[in-house]
PDB file of N, CA and C in Angstrom:
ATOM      1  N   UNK A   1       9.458   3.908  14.800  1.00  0.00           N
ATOM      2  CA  UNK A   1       8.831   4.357  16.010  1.00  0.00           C
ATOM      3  C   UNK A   1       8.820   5.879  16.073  1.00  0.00           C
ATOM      4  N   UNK A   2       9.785   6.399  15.793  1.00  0.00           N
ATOM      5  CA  UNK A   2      10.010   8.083  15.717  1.00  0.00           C
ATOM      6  C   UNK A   2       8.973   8.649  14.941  1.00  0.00           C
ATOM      7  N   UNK A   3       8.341   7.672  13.839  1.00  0.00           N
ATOM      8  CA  UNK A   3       7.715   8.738  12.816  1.00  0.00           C
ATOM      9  C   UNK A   3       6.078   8.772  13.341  1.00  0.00           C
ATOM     10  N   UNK A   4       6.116   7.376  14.539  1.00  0.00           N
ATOM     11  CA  UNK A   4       4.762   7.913  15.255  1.00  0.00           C
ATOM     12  C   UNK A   4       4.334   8.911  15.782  1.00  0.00           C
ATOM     13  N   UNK A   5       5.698   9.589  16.827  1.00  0.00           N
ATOM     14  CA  UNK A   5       5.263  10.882  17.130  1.00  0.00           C
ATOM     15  C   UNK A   5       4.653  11.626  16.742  1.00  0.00           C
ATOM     16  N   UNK A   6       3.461  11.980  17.624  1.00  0.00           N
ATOM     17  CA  UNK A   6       2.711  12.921  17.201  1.00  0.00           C
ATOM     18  C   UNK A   6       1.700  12.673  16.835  1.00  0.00           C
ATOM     19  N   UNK A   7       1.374  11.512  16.265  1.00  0.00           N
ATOM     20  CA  UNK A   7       0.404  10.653  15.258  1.00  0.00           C
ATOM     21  C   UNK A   7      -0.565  10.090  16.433  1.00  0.00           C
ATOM     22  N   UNK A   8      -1.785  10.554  16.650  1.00  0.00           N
ATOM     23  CA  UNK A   8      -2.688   9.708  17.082  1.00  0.00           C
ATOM     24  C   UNK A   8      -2.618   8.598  16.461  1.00  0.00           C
ATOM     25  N   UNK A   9      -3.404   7.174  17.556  1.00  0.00           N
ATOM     26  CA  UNK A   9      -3.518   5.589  16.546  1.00  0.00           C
ATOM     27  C   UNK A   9      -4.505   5.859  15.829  1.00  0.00           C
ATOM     28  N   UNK A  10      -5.532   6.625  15.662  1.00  0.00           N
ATOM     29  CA  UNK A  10      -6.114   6.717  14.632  1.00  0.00           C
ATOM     30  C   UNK A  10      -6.289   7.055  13.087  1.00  0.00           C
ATOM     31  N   UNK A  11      -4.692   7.999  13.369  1.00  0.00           N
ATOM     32  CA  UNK A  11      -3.398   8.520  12.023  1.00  0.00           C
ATOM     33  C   UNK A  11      -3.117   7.852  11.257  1.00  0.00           C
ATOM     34  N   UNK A  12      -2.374   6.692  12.107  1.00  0.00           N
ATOM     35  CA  UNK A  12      -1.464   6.351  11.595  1.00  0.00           C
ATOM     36  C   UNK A  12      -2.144   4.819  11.264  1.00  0.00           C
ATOM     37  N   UNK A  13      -1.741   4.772   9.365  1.00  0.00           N
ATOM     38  CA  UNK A  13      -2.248   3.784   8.571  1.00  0.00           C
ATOM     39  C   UNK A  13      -1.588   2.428   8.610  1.00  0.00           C
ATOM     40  N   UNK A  14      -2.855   1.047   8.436  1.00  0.00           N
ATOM     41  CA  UNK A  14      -2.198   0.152   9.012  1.00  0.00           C
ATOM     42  C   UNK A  14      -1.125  -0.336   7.942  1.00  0.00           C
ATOM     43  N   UNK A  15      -0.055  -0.974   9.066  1.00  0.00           N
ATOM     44  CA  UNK A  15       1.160  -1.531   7.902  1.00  0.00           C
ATOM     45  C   UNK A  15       0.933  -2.000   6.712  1.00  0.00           C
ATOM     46  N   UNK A  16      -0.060  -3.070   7.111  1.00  0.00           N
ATOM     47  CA  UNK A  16      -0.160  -4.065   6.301  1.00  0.00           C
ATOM     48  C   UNK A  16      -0.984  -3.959   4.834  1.00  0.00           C
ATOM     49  N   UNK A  17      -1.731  -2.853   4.812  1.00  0.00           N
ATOM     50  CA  UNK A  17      -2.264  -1.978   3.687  1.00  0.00           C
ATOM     51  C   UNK A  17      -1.382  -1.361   2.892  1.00  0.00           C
ATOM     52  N   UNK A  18      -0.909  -0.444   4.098  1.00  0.00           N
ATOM     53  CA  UNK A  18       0.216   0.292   3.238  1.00  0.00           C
ATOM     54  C   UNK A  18       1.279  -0.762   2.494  1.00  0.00           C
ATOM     55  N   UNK A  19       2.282  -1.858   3.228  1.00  0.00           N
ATOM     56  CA  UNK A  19       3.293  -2.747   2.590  1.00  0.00           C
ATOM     57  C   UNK A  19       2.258  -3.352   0.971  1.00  0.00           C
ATOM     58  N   UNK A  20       0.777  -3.636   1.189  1.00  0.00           N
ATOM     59  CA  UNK A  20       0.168  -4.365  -0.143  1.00  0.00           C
ATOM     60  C   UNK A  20      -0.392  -3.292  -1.108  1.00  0.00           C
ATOM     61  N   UNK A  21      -0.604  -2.076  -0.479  1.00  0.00           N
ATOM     62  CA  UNK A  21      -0.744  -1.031  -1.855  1.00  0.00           C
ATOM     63  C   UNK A  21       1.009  -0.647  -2.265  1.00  0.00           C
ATOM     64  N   UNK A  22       1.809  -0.611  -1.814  1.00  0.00           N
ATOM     65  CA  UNK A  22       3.038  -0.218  -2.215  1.00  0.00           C
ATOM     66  C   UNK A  22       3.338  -1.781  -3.682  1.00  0.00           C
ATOM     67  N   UNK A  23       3.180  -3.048  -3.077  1.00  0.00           N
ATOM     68  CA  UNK A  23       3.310  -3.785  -3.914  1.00  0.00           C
ATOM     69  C   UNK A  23       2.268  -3.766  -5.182  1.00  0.00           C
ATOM     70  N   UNK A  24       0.973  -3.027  -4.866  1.00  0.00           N
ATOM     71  CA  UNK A  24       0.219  -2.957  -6.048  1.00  0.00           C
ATOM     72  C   UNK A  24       0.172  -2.089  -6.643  1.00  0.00           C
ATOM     73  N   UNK A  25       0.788  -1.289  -6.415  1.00  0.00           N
ATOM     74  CA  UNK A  25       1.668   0.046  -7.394  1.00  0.00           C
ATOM     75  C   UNK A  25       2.650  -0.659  -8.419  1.00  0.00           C
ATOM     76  N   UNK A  26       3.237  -1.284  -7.607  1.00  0.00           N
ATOM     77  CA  UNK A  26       4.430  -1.902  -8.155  1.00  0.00           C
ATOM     78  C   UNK A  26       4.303  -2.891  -9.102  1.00  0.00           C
ATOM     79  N   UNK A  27       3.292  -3.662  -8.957  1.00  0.00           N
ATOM     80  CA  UNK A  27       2.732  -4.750 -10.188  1.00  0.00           C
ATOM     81  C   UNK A  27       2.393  -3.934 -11.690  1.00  0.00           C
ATOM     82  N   UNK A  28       1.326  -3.094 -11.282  1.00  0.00           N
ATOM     83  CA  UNK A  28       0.315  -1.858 -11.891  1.00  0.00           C
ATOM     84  C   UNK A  28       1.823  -1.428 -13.277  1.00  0.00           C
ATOM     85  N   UNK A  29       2.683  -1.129 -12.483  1.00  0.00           N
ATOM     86  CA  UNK A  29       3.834  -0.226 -13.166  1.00  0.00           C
ATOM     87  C   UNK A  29       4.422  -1.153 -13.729  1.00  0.00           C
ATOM     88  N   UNK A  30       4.476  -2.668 -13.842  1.00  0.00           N
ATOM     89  CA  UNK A  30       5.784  -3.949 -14.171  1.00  0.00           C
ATOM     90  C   UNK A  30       5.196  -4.114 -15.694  1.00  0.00           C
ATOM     91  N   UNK A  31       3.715  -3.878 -16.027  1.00  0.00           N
ATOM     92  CA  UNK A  31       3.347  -4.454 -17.263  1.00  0.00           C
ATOM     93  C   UNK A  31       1.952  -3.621 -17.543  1.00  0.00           C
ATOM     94  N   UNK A  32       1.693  -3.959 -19.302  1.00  0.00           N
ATOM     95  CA  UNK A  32       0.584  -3.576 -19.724  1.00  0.00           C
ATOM     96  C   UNK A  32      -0.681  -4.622 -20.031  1.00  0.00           C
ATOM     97  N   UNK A  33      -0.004  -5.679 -19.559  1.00  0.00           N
ATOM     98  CA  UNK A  33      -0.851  -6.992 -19.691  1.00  0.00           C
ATOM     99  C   UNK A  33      -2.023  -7.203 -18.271  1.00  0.00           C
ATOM    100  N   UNK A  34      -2.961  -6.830 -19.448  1.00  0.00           N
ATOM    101  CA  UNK A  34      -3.831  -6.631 -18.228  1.00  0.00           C
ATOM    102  C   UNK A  34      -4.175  -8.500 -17.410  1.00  0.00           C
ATOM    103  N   UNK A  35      -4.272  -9.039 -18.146  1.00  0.00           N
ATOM    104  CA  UNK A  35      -4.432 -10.455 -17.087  1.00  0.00           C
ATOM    105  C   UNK A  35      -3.074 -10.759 -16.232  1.00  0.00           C
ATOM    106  N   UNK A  36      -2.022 -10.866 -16.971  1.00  0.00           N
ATOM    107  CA  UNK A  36      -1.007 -10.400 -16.558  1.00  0.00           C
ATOM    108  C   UNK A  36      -0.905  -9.762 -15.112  1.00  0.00           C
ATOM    109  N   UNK A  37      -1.392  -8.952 -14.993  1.00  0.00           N
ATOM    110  CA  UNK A  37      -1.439  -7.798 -13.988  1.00  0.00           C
ATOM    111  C   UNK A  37      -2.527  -8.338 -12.909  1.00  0.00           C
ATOM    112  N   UNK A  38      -3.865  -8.674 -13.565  1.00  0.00           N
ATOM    113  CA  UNK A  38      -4.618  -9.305 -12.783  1.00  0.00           C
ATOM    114  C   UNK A  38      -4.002 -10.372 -11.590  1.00  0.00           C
ATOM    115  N   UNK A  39      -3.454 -11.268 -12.289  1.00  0.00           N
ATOM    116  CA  UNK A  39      -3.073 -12.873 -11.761  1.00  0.00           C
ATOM    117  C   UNK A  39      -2.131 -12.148 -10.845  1.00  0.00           C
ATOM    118  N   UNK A  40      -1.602 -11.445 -10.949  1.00  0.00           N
ATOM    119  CA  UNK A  40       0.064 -10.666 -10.149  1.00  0.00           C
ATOM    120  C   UNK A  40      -0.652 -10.030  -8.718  1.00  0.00           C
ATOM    121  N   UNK A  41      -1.680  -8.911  -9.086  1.00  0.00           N
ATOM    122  CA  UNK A  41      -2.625  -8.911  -8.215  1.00  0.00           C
ATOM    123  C   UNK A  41      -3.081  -9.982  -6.894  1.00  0.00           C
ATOM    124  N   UNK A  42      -3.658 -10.657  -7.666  1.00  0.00           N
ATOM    125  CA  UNK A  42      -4.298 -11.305  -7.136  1.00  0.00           C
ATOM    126  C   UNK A  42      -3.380 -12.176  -6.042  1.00  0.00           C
ATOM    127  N   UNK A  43      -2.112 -12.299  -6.558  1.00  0.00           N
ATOM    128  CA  UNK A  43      -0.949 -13.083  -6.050  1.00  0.00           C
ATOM    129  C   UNK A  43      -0.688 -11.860  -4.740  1.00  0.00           C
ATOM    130  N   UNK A  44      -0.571 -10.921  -5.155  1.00  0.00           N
ATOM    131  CA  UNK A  44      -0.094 -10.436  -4.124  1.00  0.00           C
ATOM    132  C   UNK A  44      -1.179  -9.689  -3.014  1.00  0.00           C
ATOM    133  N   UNK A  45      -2.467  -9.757  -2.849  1.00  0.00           N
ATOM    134  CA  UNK A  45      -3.673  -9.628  -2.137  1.00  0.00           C
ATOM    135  C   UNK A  45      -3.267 -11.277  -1.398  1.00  0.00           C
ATOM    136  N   UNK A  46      -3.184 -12.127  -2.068  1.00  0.00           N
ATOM    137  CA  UNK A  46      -3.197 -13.290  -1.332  1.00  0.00           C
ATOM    138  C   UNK A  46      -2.296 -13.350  -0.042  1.00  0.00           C
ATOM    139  N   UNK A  47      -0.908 -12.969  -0.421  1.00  0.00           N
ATOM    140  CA  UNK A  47       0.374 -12.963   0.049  1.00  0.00           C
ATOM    141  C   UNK A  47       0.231 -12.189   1.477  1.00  0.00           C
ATOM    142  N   UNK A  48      -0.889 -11.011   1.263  1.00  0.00           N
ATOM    143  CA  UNK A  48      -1.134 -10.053   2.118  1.00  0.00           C
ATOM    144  C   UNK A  48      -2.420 -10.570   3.138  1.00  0.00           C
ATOM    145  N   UNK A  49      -3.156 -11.903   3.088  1.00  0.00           N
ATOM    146  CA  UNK A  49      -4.068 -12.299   3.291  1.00  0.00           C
ATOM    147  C   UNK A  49      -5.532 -11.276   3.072  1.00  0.00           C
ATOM    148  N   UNK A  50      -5.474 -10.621   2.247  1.00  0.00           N
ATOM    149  CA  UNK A  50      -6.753  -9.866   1.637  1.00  0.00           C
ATOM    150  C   UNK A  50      -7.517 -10.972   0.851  1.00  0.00           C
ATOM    151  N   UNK A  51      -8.468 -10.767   0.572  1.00  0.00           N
ATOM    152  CA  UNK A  51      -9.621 -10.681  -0.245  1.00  0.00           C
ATOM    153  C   UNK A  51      -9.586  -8.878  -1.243  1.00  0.00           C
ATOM    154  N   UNK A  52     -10.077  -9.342  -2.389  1.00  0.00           N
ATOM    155  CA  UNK A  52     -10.203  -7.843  -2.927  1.00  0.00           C
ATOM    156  C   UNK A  52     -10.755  -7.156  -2.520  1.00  0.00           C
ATOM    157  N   UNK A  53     -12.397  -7.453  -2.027  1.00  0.00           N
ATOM    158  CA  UNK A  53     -13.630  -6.548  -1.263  1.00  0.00           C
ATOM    159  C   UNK A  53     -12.591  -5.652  -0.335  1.00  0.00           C
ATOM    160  N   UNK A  54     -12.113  -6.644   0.777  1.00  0.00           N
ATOM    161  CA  UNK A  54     -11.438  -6.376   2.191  1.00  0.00           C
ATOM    162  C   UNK A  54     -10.332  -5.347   1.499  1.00  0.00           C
ATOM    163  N   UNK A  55      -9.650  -5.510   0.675  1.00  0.00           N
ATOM    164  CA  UNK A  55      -8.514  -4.745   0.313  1.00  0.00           C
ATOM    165  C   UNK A  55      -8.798  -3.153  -0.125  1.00  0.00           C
ATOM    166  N   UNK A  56     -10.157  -3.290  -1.229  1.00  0.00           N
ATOM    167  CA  UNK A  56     -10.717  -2.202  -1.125  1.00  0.00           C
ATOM    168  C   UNK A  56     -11.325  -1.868  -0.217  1.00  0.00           C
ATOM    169  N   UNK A  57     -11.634  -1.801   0.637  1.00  0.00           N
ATOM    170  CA  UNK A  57     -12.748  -1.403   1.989  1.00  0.00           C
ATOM    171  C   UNK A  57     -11.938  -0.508   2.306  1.00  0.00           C
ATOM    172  N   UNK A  58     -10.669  -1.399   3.165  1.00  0.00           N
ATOM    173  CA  UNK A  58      -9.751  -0.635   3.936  1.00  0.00           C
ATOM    174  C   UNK A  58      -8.754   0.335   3.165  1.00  0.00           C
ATOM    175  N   UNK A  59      -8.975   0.079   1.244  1.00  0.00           N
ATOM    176  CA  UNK A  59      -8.283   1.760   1.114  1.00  0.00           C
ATOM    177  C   UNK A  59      -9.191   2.717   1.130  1.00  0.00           C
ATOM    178  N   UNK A  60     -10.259   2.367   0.810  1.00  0.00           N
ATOM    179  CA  UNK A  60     -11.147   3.687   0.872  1.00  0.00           C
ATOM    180  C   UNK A  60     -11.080   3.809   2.261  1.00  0.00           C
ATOM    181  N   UNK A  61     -10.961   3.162   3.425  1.00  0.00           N
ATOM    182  CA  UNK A  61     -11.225   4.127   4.659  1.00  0.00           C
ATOM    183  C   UNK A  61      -9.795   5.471   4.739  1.00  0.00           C
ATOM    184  N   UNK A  62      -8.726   4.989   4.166  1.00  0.00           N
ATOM    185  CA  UNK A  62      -7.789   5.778   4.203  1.00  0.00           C
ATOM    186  C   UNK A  62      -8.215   7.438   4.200  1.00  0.00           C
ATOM    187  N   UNK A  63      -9.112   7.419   3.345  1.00  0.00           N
ATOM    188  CA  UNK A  63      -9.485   9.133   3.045  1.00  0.00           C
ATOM    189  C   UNK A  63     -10.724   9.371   4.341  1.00  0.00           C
ATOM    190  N   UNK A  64     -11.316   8.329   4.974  1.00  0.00           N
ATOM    191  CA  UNK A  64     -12.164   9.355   5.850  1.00  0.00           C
ATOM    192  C   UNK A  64     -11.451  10.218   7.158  1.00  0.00           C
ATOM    193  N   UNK A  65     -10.269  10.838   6.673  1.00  0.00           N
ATOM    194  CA  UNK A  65      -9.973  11.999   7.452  1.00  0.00           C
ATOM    195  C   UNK A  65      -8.759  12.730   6.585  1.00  0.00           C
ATOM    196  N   UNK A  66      -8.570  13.576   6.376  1.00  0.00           N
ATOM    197  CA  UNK A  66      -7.505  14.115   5.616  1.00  0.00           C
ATOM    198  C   UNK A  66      -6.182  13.747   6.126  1.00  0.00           C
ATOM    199  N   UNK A  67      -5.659  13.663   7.500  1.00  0.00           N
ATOM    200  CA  UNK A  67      -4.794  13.192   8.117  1.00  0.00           C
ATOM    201  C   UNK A  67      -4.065  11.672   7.513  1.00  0.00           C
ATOM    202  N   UNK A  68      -5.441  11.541   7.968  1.00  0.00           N
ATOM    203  CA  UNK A  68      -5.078   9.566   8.082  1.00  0.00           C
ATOM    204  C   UNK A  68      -4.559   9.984   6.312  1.00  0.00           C
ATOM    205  N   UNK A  69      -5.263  10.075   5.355  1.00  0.00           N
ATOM    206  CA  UNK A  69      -5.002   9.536   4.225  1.00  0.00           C
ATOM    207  C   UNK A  69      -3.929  10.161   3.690  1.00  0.00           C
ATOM    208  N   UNK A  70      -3.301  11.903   4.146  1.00  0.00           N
ATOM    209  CA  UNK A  70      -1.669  12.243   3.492  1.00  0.00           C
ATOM    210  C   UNK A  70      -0.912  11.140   4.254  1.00  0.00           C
ATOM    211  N   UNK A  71      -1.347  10.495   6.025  1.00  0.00           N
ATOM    212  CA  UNK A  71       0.031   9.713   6.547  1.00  0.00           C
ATOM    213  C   UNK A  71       0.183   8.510   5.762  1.00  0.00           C
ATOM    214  N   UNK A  72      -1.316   7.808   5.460  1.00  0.00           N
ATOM    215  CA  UNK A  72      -1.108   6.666   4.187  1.00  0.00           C
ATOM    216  C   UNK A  72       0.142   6.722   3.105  1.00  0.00           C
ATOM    217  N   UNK A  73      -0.388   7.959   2.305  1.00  0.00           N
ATOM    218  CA  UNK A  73       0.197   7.840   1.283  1.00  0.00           C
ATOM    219  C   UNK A  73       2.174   8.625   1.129  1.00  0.00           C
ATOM    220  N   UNK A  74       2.009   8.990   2.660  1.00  0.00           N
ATOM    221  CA  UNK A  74       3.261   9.145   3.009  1.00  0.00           C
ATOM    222  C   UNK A  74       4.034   7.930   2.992  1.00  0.00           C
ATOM    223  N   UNK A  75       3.750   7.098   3.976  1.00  0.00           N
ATOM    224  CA  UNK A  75       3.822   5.741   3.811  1.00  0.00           C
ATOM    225  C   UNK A  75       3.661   5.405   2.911  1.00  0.00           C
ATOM    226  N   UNK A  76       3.263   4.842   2.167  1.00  0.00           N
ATOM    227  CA  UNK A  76       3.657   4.584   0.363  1.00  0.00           C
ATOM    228  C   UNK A  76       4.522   4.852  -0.357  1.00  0.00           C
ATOM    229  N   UNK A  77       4.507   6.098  -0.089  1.00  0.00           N
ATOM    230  CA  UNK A  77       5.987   6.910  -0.751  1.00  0.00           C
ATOM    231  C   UNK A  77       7.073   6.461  -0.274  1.00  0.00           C
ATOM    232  N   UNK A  78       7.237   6.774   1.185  1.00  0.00           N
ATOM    233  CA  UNK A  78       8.166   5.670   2.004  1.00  0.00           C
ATOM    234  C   UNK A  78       8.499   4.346   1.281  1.00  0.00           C
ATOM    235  N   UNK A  79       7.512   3.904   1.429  1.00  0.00           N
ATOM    236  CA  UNK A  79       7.559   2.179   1.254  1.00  0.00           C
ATOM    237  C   UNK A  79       8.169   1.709   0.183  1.00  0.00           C
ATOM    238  N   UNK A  80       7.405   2.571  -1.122  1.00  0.00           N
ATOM    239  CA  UNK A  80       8.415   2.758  -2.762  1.00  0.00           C
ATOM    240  C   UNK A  80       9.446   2.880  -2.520  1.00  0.00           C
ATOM    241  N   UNK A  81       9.785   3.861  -1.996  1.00  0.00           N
ATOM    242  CA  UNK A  81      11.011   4.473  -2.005  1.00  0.00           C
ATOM    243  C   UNK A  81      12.052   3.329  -1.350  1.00  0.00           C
ATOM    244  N   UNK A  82      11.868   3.198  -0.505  1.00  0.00           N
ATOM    245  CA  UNK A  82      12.807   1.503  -0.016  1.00  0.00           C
ATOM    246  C   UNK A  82      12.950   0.539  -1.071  1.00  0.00           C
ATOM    247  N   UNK A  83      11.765  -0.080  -1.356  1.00  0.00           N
ATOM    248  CA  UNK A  83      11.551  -1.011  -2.416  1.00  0.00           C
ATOM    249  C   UNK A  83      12.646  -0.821  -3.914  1.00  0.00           C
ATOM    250  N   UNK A  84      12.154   0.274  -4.796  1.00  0.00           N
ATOM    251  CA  UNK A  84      13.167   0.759  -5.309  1.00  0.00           C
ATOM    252  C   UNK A  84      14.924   1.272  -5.180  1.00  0.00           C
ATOM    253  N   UNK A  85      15.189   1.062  -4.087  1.00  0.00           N
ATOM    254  CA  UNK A  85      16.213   1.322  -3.767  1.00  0.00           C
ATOM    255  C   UNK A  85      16.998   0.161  -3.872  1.00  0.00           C
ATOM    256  N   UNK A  86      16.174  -0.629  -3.293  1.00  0.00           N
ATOM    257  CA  UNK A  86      17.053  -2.027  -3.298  1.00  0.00           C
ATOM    258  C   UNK A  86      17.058  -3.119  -4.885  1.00  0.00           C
ATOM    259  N   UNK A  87      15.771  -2.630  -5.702  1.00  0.00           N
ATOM    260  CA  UNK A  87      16.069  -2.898  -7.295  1.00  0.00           C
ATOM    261  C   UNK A  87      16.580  -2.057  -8.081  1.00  0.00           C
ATOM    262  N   UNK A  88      17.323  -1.183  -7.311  1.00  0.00           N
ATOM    263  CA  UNK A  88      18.416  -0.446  -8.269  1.00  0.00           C
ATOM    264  C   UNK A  88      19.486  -0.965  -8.877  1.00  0.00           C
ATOM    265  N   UNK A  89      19.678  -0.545  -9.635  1.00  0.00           N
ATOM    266  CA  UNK A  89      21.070  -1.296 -10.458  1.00  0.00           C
ATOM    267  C   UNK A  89      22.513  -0.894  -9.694  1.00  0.00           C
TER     268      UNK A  89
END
């Protein structure tokens, strides 16, 4: 809630994009197998109730404002950054 401050709702990127690009970073980085990677994908667009179209739509809207798209990918960074923390050794 704190990190809304400040953030118009128009800023601030939706969760649920951000939580399924953080996981599709995370697939992207697990392997070089590209079907592999596909099927993992695809698993996790599902999980997120996307469609691919829908999934891409709403990252490209991320950049129509410079704002919105550093708080995105702030969030991402965020989001990694948790994620990894907890598959640390």
């Amino acid at each position: 809630m704190i990190a809304l401050v400040g953030c118009s709702q128009g800023d601030v990127p939706d969760e649920r994009l951000v939580s399924t690009y953080a996981e599709v970073i995370i697939v992207r980085e697990s392997s070089n197998d590209t079907m592999l990677v596909r099927r993992k994908l695809d698993s996790v667009l599902a999980s997120h109730n996307y469609v691919r179209e829908e999934f891409e739509k709403d990252l490209r809207s991320m950049g129509s404002t410079p704002k919105l798209f550093k708080n995105f990918y702030d969030s991402v960074n965020q989001r990694l950054s948790r994620m990894r923390d907890t598959t640390s050794p």
